[in-house]
Protein backbone atom coordinates (compact mmCIF):
# COMPACT_ATOMS: atom_id res chain seq x y z
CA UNK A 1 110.22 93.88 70.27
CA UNK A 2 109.88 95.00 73.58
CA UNK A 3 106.60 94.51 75.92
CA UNK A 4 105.06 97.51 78.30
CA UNK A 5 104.46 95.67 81.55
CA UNK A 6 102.72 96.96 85.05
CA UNK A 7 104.21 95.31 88.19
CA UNK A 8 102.82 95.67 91.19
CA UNK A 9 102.97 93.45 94.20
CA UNK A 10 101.71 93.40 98.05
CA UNK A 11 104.49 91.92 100.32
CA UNK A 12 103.06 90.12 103.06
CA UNK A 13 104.11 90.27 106.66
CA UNK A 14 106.38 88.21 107.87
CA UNK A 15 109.42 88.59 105.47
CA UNK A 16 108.98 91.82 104.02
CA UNK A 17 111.70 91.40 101.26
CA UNK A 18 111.19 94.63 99.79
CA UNK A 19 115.17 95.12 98.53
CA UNK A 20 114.85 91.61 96.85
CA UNK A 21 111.87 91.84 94.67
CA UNK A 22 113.04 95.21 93.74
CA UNK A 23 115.96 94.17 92.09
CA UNK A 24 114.43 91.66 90.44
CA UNK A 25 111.76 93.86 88.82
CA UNK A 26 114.92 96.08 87.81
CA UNK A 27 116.31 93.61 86.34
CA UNK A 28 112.87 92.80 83.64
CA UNK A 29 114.52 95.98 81.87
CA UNK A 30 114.06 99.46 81.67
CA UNK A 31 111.79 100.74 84.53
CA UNK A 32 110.00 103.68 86.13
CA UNK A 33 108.36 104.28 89.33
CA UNK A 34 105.38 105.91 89.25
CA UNK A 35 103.76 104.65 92.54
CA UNK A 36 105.37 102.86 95.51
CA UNK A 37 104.34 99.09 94.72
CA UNK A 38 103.44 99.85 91.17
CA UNK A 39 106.11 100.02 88.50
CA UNK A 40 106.70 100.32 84.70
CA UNK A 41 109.25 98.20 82.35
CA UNK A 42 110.09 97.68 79.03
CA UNK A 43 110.81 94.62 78.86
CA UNK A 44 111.34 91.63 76.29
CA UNK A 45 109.56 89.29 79.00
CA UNK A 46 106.18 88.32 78.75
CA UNK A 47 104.09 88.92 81.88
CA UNK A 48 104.27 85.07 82.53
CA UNK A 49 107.74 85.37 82.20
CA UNK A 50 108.04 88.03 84.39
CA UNK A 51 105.88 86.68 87.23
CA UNK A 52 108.51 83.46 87.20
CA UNK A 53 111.39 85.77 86.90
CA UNK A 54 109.96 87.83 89.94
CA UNK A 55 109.09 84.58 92.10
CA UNK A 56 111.88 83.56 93.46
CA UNK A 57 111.84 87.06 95.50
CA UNK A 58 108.69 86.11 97.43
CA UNK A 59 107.70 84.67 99.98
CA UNK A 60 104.56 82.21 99.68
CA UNK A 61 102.08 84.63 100.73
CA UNK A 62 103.00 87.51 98.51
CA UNK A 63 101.23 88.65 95.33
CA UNK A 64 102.40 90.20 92.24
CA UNK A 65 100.16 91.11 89.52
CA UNK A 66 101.56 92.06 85.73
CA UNK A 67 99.94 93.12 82.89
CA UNK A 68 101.61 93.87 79.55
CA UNK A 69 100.31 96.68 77.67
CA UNK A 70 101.30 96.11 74.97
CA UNK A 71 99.97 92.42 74.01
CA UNK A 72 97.30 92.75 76.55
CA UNK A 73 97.68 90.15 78.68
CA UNK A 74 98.47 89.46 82.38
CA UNK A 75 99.84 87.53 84.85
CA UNK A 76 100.13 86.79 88.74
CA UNK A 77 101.26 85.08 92.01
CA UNK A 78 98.68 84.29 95.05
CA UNK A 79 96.06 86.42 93.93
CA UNK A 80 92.55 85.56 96.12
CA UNK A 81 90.54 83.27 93.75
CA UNK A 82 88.05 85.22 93.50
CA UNK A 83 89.44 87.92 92.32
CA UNK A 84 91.49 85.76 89.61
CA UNK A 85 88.33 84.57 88.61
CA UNK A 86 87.29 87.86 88.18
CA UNK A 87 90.37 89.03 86.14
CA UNK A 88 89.72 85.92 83.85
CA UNK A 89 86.28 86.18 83.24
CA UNK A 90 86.10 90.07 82.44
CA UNK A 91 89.38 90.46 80.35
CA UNK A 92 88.35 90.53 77.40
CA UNK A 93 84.72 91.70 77.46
């Protein structure tokens, strides 16, 4: 079964490598643009699994942020702690 995952990401100067993570978030499966950091797959990756998958396109200080739609959970790289402990603690109020 596939999973309905939101990717978006913030690439942080220096090392911009836009082409890089791109490919990678083809590469999660079927995709769609809607916005121009924010994207839509159908993948059979988990958002945890897509955050690792993603990784290795980013440089430390980037973020990436995925939710899956579908199982309703999410996922992320360097988000501020604050608002990770945000995320975490309003989920699934």
């Amino acid at each position: 079964m596939a999973n309905n995952l939101h990717v978006s990401y913030d690439l942080i100067t220096p090392g911009q490598n836009y082409d890089k993570v791109i490919e990678r978030i083809k590469q999660l499966g079927s995709w769609a643009k809607p916005h121009m950091s924010f994207w839509y797959v159908n993948s059979t990756y988990t958002a945890s699994q897509a955050v690792d998958y993603i990784k290795p396109a980013l440089d430390v200080n980037d973020k990436v942020y995925v939710v899956d739609a579908t199982n309703n959970t999410a996922a992320w790289n360097s988000l501020p702690e604050n608002v990770a402990t945000h995320i975490k603690e309003q989920w699934t109020r």
